[in-house]
C-alpha atoms as a PDB file:
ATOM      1  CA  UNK A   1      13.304 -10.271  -0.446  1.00  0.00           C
ATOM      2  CA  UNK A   2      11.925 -10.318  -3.871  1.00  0.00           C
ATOM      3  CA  UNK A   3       8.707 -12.375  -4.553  1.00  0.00           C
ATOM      4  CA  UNK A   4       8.560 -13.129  -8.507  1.00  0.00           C
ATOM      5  CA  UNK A   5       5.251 -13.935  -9.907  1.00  0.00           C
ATOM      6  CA  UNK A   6       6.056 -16.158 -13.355  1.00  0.00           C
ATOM      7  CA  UNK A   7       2.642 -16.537 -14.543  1.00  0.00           C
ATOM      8  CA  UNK A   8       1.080 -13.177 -13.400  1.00  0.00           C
ATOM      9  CA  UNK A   9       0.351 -11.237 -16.262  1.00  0.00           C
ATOM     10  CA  UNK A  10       1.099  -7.728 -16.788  1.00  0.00           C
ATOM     11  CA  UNK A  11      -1.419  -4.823 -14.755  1.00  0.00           C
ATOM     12  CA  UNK A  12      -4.211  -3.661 -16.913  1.00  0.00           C
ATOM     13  CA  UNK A  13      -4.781   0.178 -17.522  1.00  0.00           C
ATOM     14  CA  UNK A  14      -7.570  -0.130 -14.601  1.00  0.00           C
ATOM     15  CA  UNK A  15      -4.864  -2.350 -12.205  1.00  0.00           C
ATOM     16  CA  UNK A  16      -1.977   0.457 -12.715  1.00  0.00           C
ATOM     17  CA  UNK A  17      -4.329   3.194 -11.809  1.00  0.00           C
ATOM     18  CA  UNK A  18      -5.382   1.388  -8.735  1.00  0.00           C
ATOM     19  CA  UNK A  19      -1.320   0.949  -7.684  1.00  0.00           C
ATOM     20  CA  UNK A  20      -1.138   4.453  -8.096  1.00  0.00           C
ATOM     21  CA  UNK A  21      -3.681   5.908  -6.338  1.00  0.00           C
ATOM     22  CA  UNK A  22      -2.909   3.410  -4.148  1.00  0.00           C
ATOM     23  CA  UNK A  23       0.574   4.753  -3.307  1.00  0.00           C
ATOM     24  CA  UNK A  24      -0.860   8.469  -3.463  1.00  0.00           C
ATOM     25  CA  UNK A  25      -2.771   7.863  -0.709  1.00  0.00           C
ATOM     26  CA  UNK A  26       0.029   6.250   1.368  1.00  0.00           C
ATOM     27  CA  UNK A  27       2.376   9.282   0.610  1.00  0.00           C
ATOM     28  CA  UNK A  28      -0.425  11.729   1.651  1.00  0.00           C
ATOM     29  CA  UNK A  29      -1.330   9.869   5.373  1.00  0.00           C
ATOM     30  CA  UNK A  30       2.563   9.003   5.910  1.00  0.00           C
ATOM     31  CA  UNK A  31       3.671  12.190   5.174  1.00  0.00           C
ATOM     32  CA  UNK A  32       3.582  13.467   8.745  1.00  0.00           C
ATOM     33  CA  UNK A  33       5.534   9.874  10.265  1.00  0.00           C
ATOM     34  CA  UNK A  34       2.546   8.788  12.046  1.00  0.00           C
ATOM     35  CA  UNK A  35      -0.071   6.773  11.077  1.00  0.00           C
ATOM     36  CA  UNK A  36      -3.537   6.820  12.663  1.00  0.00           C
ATOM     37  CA  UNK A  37      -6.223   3.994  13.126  1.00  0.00           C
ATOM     38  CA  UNK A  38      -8.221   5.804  10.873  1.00  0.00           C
ATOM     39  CA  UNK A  39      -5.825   6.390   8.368  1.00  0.00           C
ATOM     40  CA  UNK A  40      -5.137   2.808   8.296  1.00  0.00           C
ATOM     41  CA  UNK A  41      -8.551   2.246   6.782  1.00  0.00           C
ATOM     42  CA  UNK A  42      -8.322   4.819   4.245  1.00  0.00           C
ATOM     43  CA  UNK A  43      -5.899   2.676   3.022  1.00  0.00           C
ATOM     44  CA  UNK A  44      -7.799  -0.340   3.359  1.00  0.00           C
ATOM     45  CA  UNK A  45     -10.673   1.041   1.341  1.00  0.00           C
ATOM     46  CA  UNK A  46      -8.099   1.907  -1.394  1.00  0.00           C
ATOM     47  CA  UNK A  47      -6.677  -1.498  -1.637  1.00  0.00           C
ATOM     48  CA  UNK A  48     -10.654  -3.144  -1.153  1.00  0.00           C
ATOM     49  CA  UNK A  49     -12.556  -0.684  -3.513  1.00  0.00           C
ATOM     50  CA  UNK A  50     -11.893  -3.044  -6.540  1.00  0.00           C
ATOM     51  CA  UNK A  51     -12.418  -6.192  -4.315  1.00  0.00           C
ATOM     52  CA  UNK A  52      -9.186  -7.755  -5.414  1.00  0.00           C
ATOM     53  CA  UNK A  53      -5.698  -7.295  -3.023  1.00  0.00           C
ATOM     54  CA  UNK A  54      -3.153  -8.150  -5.868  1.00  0.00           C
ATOM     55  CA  UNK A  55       0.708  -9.309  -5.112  1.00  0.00           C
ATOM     56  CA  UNK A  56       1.335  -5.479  -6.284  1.00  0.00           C
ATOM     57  CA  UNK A  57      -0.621  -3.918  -4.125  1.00  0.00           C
ATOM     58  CA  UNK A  58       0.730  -5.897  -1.454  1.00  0.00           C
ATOM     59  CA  UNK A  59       4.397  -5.161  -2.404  1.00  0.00           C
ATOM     60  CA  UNK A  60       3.226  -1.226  -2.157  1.00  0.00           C
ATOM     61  CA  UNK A  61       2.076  -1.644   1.429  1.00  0.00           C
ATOM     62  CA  UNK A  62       5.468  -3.477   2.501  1.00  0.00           C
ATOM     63  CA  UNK A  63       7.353  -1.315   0.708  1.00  0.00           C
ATOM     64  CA  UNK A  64       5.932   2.282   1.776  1.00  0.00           C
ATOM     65  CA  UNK A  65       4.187   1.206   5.469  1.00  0.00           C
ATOM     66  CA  UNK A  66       5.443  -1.872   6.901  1.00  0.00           C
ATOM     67  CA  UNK A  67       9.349  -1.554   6.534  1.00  0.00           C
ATOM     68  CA  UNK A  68       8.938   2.019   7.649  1.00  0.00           C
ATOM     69  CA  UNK A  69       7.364   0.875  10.731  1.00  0.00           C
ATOM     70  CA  UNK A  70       9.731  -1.850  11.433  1.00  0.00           C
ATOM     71  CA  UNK A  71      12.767   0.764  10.834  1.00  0.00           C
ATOM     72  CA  UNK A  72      10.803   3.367  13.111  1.00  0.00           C
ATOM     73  CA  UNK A  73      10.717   5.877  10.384  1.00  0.00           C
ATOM     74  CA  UNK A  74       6.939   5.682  10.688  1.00  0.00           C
ATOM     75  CA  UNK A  75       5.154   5.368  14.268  1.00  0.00           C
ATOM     76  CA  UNK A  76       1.577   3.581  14.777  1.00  0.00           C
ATOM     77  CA  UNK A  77      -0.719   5.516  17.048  1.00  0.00           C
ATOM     78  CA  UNK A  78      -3.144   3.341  18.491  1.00  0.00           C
END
């Protein structure tokens, strides 16, 4: 499902580097198809370091973690 945002403006130069580095670190603590508790917050301080969790951002994590854990291409170690 797509989510449109009508009235969201586009990212800033600051916002886009955020998304990226953003989705580098996904790609670099996915890589191996598990994902650890403390990996989990590595990601977490990505998405908090500019205090702001934007509708991008969000997108990114269902995109590249949460679809891959529902599809069992990526595995949660508790």
């Amino acid at each position: 499902m797509e989510i449109h945002h009508p009235n969201h403006a586009a990212l800033t130069v600051e916002e886009q580097q955020q998304l990226d580095r953003l989705k580098q670190v996904i790609e670099q603590v996915t890589a191996d198809g598990k994902l650890t508790q403390v990996e989990i917050e590595r990601i977490k301080a990505v998405v908090w370091s500019d205090k702001v969790v934007s509708p991008e951002e969000l997108e990114v994590i269902t995109k590249m973690v949460r679809e891959k854990i529902a599809s069992g291409e990526l595995a949660v170690e508790w």
